[in-house]
Protein backbone atom coordinates (compact mmCIF):
# COMPACT_ATOMS: atom_id res chain seq x y z
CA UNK A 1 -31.56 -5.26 -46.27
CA UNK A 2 -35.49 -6.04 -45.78
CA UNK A 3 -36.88 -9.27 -45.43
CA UNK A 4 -38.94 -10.87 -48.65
CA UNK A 5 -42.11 -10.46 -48.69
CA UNK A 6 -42.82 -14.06 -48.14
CA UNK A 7 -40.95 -14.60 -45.40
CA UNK A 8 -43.31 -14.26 -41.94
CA UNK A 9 -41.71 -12.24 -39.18
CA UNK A 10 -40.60 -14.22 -36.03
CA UNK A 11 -42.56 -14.37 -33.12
CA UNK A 12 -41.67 -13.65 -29.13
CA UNK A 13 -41.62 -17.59 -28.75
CA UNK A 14 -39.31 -18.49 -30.98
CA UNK A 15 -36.75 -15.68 -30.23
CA UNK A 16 -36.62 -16.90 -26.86
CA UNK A 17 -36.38 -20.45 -27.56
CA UNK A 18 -32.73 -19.34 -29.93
CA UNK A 19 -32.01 -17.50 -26.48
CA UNK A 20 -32.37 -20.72 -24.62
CA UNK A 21 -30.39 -22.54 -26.70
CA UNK A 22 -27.46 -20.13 -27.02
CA UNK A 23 -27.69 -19.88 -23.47
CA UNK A 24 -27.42 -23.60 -23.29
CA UNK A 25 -24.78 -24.32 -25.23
CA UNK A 26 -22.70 -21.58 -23.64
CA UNK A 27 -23.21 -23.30 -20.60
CA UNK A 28 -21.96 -26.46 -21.99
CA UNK A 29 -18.71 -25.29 -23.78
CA UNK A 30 -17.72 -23.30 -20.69
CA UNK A 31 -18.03 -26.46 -18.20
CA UNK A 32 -15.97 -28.87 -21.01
CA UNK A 33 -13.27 -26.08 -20.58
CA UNK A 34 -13.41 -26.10 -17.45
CA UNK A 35 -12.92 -29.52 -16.50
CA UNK A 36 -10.09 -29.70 -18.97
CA UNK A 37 -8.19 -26.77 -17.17
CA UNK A 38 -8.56 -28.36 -13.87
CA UNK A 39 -7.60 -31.83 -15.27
CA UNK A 40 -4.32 -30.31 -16.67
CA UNK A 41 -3.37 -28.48 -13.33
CA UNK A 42 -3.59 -31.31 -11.08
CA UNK A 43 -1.69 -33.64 -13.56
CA UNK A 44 0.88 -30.25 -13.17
CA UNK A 45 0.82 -30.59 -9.37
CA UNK A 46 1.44 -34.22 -9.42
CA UNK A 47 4.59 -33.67 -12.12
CA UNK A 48 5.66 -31.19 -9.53
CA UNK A 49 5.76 -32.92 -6.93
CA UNK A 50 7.72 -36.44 -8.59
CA UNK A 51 10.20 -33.66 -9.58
CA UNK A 52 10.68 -31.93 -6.42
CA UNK A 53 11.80 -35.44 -5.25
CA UNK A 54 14.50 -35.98 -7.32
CA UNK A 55 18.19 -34.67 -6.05
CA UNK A 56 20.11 -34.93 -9.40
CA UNK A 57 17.97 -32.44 -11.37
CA UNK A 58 16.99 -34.96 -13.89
CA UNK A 59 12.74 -36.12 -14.23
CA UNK A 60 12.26 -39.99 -12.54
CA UNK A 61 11.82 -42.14 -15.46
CA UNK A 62 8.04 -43.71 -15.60
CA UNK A 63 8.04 -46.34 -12.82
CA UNK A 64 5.47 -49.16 -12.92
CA UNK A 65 2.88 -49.66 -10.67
CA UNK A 66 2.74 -52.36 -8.89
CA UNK A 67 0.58 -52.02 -6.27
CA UNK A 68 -0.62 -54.58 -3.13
CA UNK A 69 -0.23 -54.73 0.33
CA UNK A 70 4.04 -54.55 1.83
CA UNK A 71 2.12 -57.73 4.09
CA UNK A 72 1.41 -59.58 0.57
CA UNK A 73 4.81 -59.40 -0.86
CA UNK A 74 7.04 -62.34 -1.81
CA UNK A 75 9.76 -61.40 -3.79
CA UNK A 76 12.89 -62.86 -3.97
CA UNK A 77 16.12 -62.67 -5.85
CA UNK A 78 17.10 -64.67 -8.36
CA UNK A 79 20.54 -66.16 -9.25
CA UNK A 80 21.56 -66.02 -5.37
CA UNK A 81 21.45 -69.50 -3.05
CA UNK A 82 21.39 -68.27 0.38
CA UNK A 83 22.92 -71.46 2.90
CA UNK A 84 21.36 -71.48 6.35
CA UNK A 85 20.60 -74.65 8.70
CA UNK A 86 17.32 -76.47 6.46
CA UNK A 87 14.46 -76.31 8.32
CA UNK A 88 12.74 -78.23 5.44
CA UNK A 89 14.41 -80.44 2.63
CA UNK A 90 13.81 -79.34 -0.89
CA UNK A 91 14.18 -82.72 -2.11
CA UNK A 92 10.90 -83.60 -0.27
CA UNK A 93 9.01 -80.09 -0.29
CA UNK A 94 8.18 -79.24 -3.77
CA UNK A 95 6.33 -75.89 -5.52
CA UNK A 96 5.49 -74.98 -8.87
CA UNK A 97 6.51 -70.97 -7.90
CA UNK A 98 8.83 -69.28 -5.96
CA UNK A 99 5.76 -67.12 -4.26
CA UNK A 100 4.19 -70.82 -2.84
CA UNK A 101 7.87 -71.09 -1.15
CA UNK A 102 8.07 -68.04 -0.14
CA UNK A 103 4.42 -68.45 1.27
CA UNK A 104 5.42 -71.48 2.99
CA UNK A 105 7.90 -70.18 4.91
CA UNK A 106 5.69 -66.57 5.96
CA UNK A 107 3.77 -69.89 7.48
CA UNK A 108 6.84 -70.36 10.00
CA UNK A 109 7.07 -66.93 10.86
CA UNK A 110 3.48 -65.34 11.88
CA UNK A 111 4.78 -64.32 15.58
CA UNK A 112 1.89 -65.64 17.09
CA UNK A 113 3.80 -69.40 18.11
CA UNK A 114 7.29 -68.06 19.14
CA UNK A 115 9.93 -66.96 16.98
CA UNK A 116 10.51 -67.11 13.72
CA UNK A 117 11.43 -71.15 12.53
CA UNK A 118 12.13 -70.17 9.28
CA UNK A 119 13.80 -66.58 7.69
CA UNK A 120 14.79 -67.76 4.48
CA UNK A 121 13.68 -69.80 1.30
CA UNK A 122 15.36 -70.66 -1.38
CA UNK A 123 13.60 -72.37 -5.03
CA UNK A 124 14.69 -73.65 -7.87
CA UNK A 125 12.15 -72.57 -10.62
CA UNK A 126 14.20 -72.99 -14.12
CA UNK A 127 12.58 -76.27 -15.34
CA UNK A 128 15.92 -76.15 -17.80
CA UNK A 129 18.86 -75.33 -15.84
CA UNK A 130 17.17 -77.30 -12.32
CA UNK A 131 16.55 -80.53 -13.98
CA UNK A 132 15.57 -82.89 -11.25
CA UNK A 133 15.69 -79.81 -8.92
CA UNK A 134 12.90 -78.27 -10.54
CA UNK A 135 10.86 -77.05 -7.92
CA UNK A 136 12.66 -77.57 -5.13
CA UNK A 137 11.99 -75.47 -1.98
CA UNK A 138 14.66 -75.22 1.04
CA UNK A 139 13.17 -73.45 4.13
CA UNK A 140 16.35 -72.39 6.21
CA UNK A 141 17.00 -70.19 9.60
CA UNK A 142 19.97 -68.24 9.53
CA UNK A 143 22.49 -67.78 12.24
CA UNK A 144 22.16 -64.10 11.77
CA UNK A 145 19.51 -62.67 9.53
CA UNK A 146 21.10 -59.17 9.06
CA UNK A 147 24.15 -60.99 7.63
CA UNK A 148 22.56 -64.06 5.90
CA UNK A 149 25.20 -66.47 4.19
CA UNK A 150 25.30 -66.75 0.49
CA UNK A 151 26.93 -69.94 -0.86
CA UNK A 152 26.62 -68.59 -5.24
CA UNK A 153 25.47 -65.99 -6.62
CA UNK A 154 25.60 -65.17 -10.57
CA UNK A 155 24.18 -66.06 -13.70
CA UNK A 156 24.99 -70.12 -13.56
CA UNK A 157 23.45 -69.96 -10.54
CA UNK A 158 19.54 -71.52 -10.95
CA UNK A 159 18.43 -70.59 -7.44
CA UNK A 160 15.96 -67.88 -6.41
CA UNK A 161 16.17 -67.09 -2.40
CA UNK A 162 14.72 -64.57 -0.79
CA UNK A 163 14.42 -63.28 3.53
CA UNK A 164 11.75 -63.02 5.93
CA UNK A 165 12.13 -60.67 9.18
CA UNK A 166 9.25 -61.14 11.40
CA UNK A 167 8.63 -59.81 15.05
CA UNK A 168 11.62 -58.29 16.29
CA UNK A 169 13.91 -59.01 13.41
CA UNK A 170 15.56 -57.11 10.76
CA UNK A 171 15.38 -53.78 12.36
CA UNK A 172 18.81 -51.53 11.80
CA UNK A 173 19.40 -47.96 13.06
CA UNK A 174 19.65 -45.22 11.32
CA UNK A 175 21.94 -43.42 13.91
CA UNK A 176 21.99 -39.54 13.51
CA UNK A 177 23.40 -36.75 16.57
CA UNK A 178 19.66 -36.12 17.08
CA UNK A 179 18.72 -39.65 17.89
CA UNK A 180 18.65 -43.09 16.21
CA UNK A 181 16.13 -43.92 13.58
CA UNK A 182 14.98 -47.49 13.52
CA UNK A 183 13.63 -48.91 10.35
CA UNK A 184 12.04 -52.36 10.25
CA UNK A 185 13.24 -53.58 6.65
CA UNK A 186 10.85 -55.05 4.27
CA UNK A 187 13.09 -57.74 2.38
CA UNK A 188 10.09 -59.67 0.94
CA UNK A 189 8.67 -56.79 -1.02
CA UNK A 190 12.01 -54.84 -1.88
CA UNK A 191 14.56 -57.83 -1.87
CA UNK A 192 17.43 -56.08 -3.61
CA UNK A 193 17.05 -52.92 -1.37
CA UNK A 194 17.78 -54.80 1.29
CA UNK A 195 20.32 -56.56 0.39
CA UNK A 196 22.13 -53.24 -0.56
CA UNK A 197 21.12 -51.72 2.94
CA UNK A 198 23.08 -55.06 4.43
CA UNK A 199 25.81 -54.26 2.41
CA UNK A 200 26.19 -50.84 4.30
CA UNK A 201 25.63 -52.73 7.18
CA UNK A 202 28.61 -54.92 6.95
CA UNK A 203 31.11 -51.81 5.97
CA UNK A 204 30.67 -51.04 9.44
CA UNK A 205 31.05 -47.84 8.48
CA UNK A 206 28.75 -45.24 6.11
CA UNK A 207 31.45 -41.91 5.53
CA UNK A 208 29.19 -39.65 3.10
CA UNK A 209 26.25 -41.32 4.17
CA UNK A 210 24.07 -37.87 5.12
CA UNK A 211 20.62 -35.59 5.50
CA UNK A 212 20.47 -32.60 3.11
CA UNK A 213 17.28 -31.79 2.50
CA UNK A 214 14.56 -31.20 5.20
CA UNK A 215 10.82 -29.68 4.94
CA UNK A 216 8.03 -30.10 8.01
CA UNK A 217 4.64 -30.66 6.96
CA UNK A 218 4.00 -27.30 6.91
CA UNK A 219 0.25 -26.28 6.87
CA UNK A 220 -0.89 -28.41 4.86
CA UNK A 221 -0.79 -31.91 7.33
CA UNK A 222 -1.17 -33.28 10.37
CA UNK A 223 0.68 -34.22 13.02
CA UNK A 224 -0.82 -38.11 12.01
CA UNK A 225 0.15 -37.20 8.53
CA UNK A 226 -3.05 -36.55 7.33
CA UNK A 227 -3.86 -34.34 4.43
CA UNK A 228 -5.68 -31.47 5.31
CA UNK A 229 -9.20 -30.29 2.92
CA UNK A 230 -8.08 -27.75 0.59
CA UNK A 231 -4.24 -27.52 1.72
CA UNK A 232 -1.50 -27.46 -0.80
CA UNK A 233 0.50 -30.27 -1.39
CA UNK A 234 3.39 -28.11 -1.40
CA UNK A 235 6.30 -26.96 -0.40
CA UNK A 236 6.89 -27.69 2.35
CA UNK A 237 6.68 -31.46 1.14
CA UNK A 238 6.94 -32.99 4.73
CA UNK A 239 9.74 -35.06 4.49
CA UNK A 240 13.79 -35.72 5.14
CA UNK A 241 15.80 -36.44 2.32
CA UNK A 242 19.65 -37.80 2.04
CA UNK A 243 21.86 -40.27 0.12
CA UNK A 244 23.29 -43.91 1.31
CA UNK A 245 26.31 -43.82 -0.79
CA UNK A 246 29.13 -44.81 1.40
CA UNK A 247 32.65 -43.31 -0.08
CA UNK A 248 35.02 -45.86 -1.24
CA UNK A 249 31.95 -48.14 -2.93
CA UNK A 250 31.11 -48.99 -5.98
CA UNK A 251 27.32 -48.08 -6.40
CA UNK A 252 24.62 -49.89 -8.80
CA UNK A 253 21.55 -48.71 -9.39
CA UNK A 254 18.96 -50.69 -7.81
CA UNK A 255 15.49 -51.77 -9.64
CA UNK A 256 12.50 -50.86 -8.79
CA UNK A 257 10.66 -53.29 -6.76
CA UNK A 258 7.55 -52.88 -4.85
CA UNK A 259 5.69 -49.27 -4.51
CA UNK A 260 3.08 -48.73 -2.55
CA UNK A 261 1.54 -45.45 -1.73
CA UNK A 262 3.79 -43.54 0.63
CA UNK A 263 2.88 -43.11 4.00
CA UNK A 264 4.38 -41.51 6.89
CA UNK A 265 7.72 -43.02 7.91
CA UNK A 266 8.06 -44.85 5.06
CA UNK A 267 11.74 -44.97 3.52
CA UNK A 268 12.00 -44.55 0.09
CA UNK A 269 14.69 -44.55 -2.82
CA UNK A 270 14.45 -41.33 -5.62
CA UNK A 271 14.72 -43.73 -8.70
CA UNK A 272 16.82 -46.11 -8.25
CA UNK A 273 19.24 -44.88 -5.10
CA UNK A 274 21.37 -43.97 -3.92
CA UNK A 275 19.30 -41.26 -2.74
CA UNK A 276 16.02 -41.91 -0.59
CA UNK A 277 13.77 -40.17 1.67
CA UNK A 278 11.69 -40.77 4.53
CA UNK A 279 8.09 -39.12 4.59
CA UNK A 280 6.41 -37.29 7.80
CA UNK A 281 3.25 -37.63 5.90
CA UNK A 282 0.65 -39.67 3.97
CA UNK A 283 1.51 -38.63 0.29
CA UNK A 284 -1.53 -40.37 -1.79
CA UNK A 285 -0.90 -37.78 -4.44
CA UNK A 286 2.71 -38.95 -5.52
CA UNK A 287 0.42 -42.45 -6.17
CA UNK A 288 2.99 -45.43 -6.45
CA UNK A 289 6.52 -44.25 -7.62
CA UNK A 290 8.91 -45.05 -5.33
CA UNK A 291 10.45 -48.40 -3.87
CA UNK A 292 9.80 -48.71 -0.45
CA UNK A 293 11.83 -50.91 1.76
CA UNK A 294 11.68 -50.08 5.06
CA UNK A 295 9.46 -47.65 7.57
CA UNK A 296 10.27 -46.14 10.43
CA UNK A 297 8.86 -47.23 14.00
CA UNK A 298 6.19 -44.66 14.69
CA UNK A 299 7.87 -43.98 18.34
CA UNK A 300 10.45 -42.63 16.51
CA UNK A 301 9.06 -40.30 13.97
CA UNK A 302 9.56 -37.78 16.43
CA UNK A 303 13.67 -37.38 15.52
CA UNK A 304 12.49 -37.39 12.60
CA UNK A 305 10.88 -34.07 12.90
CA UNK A 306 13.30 -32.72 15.11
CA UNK A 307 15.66 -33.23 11.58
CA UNK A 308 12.85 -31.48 9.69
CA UNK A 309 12.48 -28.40 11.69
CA UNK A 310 16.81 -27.67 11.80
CA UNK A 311 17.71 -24.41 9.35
CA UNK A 312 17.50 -24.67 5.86
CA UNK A 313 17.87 -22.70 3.41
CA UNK A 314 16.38 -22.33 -0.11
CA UNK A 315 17.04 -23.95 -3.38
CA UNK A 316 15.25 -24.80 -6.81
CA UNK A 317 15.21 -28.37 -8.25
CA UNK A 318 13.60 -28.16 -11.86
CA UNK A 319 11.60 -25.17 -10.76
CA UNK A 320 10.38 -26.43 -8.01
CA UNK A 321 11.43 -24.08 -4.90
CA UNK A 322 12.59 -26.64 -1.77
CA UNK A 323 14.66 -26.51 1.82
CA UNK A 324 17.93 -27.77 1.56
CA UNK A 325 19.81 -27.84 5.36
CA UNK A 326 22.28 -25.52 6.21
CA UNK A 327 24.15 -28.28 7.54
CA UNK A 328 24.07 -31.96 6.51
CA UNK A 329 23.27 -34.15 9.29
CA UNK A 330 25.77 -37.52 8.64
CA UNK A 331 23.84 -40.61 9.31
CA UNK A 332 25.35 -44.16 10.14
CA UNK A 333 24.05 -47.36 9.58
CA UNK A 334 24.09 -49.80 13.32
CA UNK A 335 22.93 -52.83 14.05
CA UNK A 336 20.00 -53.13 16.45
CA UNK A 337 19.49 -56.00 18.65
CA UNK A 338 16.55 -57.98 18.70
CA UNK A 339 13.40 -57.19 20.51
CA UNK A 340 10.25 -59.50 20.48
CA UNK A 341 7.92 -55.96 20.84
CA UNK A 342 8.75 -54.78 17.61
């Protein structure tokens, strides 16, 4: 059909202008797409990776983030009075928290003045239930701090107590045939983690107690643990994985406590145990999901790796392809004695 006769015919200038502005828009649509794409595949990556984690086949329910420094931590748990020789009476050394007791004892135990005069606290912080006690805080020293005595522990009980290891102290071994691990515990971030790992402790014993899972860091980190620019995050993951389930217990899931970003030899539980894992690299991409409550000394990351690099073969966990070992390396829980360089 012809254009009316009133109607002027378009000039050069404005057809290229509509060009322009097609072309613009174009341009526009294709880089909103774009960025959308790439948002949705790293949020896949991530997914993949929290999945590839977890042992029982079943996606890690969503785990708060709590964030902070492991050296900032003062958690404690509550319905427990641990006993201990008092170091400072409660009835004259009052807080309004549990945190300022907890702080005040850290105070006692900075390793710079000797050892430790203080490796436990213990505060009464239910106004209701303390009465008078209300805001009482004991400072004690146990006789052994890898087997700390409890005198109650249940709901009656109003109490809140909670450890402290400092130089030297609270360090078990993780006791494999290709060497002993040792793990410095971290009982004021992950307080009920520990208490669980002294449980093992005290069995004397840890049948079951095993490595099934092991993937090197592959190309994608260092030997520091660093991420390499443009590597894959995986497989291999770069890390050992087992379960510290003894046979003959009773297991209860343990909350999650304090997460910080995993780093390499940090020991971590999959949800809420009894499965864990310890990681040969710095994993900034799994962000904070896991409990950590312990690391291992970097002079032995080494046996470590040695575990890592032993035959696997492969496996998928909710479609995510991972290294499983051909045969489990049992693991025992020992007691390590106490040396003022760690």
């Amino acid at each position: 059909m012809g254009r009316k006769p009133n109607e002027p015919a378009p000039t050069v200038r404005s057809r290229l202008f509509i060009l322009l502005a097609c072309l613009i828009s174009c341009g526009l649509v294709y880089a909103l797409v774009s960025a959308l794409l790439t948002a949705n595949q790293t949020l896949s990556v991530l997914n993949s990776e929290s999945l590839a984690l977890d042992a029982g086949g079943a996606t890690n329910k969503a785990i708060k983030n709590f964030g902070g420094d492991n050296r900032g931590c003062c958690r404690g748990i509550e319905n427990l009075e641990l006993w201990g020789a008092a170091v400072k009476w409660g009835s004259e050394f009052k807080f309004n928290n549990s945190e300022e007791c907890c702080n005040a004892c850290k105070s006692m135990c900075t390793g710079k003045d000797g050892p430790c005069l203080c490796d436990t606290w213990v505060f009464c912080g239910n106004r209701k239930t303390c009465g008078s006690k209300f805001g009482e805080c004991w400072l004690k020293k146990q006789k052994d701090s890898l087997a700390p005595e409890r005198q109650e522990a249940g709901e009656l009980v109003s109490w809140t107590s909670g450890l402290i290891y400092g130089k030297g102290e609270g360090i078990v071994g993780m006791e494999t045939a290709y060497g002993t691990l040792h793990i410095k515990l971290f009982p004021d971030c992950a307080p009920h983690s520990v208490a669980y790992i002294l449980d093992l402790l005290a069995l004397h014993h840890c049948a079951g107690c095993q490595f099934y899972r092991a993937e090197d860091r592959g190309q994608s980190w260092d030997s520091t643990g660093n991420h390499l620019k443009n590597a894959a995050f995986g497989p291999p993951f770069a890390l050992i994985q087992g379960t510290l389930e003894a046979q003959g217990t009773t297991f209860k899931e343990i909350p999650v406590e304090e997460c910080p970003t995993i780093r390499r030899g940090s020991v971590a539980w999959i949800g809420s145990g009894p499965e864990f894992f310890i990681s040969l690299a710095n994993h900034v991409e799994w962000k904070k999901a896991h409990t950590v409550f312990g690391s291992v000394l970097p002079e032995d990351m080494n046996i470590a790796e040695k575990i890592a690099m032993l035959p696997t073969k492969s496996d998928v966990w909710n479609n995510i392809n991972v290294s499983v070992l051909e045969k489990p390396v049992p693991l025992s829980l020992q007691r390590i004695k106490k040396s003022q360089d760690i």
